[in-house]
Protein backbone atom coordinates (compact mmCIF):
# COMPACT_ATOMS: atom_id res chain seq x y z
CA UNK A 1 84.04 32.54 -50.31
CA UNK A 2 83.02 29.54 -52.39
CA UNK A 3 82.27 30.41 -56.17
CA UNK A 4 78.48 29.75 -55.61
CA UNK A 5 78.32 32.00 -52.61
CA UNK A 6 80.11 34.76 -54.44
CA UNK A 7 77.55 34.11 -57.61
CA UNK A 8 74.65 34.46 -55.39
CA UNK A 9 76.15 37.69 -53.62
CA UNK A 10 75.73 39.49 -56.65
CA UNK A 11 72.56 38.03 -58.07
CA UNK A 12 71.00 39.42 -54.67
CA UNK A 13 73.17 43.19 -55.07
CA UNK A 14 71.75 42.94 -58.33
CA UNK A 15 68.24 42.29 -57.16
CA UNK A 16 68.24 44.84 -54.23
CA UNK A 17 69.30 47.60 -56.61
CA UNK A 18 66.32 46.53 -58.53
CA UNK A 19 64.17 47.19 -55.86
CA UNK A 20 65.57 50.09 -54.96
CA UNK A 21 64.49 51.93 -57.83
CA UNK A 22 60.94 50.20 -57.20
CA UNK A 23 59.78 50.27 -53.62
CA UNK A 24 59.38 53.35 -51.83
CA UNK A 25 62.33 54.37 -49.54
CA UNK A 26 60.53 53.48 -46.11
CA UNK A 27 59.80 50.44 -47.48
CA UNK A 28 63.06 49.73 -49.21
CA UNK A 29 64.60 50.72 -46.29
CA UNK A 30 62.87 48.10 -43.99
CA UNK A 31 63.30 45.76 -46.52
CA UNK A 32 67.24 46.21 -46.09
CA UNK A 33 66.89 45.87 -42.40
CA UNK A 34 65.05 42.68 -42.16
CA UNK A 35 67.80 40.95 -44.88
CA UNK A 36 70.44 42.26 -42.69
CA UNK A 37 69.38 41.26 -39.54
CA UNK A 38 68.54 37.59 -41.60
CA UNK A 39 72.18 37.71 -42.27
CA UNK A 40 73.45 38.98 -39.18
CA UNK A 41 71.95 35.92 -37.20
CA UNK A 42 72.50 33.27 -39.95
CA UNK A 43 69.45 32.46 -42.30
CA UNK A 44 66.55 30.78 -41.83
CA UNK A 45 66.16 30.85 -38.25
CA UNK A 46 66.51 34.69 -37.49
CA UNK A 47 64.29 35.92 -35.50
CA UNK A 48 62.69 39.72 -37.15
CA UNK A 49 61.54 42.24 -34.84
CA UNK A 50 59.36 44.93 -36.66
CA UNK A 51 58.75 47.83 -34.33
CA UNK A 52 55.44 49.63 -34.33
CA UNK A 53 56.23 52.27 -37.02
CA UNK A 54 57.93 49.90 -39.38
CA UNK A 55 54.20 47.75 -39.10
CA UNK A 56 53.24 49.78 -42.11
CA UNK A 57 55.96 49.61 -44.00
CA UNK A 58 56.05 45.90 -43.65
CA UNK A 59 53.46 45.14 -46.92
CA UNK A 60 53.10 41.73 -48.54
CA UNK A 61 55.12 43.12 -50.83
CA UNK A 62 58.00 43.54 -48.87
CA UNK A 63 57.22 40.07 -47.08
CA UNK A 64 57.56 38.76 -51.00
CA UNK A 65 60.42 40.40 -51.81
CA UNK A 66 62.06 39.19 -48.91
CA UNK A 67 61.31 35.80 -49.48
CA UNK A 68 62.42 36.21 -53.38
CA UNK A 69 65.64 37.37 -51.99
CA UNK A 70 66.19 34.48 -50.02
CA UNK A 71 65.97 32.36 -52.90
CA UNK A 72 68.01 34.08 -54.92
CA UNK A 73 70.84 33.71 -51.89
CA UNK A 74 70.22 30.05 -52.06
CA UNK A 75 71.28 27.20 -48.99
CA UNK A 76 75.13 27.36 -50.07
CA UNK A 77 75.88 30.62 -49.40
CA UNK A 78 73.75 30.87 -46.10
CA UNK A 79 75.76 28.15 -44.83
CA UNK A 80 78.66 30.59 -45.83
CA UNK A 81 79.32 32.44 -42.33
CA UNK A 82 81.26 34.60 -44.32
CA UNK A 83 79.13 35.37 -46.61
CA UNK A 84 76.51 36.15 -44.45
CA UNK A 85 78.86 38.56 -42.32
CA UNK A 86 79.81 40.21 -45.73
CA UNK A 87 76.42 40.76 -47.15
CA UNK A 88 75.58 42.29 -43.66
CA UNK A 89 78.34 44.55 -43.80
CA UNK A 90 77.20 45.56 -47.55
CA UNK A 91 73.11 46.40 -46.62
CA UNK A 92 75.29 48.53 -43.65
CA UNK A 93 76.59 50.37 -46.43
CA UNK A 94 73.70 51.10 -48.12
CA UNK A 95 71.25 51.71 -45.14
CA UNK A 96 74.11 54.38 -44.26
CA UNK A 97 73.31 55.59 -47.47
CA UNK A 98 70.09 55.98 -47.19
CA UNK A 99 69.82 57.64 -43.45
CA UNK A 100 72.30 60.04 -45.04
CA UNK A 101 69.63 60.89 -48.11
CA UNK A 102 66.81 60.73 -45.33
CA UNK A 103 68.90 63.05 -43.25
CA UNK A 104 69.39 66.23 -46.20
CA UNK A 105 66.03 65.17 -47.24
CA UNK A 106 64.57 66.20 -44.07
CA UNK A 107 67.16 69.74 -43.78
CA UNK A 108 66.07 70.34 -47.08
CA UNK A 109 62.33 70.09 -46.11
CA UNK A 110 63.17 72.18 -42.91
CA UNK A 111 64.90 74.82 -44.25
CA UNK A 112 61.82 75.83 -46.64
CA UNK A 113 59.39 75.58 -44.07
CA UNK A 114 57.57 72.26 -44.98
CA UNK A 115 58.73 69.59 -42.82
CA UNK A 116 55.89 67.90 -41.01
CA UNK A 117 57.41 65.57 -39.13
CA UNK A 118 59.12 61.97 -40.30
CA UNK A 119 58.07 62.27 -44.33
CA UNK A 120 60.97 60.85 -45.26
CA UNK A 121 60.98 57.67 -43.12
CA UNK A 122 64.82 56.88 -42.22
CA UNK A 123 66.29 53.37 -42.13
CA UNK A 124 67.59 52.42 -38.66
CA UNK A 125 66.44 50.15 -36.71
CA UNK A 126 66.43 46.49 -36.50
């Protein structure tokens, strides 16, 4: 990985743990799946399918913080196939982490007798 793609790697890390103290976990969460299927297929061309129940989750917030993501990557390191296959492989990791918070979340919400259905709002998808 070329210095500038490895620079950019962790200005976006940096960024994403930024927003994961700011957005709210379904939206986070979507967030994390859109950048990772962006990565998955290359850049600027992916295609993003948003299902039905991520629709509301899908704010211009989250379409802005996608965007300001993207520019923090920068043209050099999406050019980087692997780059892109490694920054995939990290949002993995950390969508895994949050379906496994989701997941106690929602036994913990069980258990005492107020689960409602999906309050939590897990991750996978896309």
């Amino acid at each position: 990985m070329s210095p500038a793609a490895d620079a950019a790697r962790l200005r976006v890390l940096r960024h994403v743990e930024e927003l994961r103290e700011t957005l709210p976990q379904p939206q986070f969460a979507l967030l994390l799946r859109v950048l990772r299927s962006v990565a998955r297929q290359g850049g600027y061309g992916a295609r993003l399918p948003v299902g039905e129940v991520d629709r509301a989750h899908f704010t211009p917030l989250v379409r802005n913080e996608m965007l300001r993501t993207w520019t923090l990557v920068g043209p050099a390191a999406l050019r980087d196939p692997s780059w892109s296959r490694q920054f995939a492989a990290t949002l993995d990791g950390l969508l895994a982490g949050i379906d496994e918070e989701s997941a106690a979340l929602d036994g913990i919400a069980r258990a005492s007798g107020v689960h409602g259905g999906a309050a939590t709002g897990g991750a996978g998808g896309a």
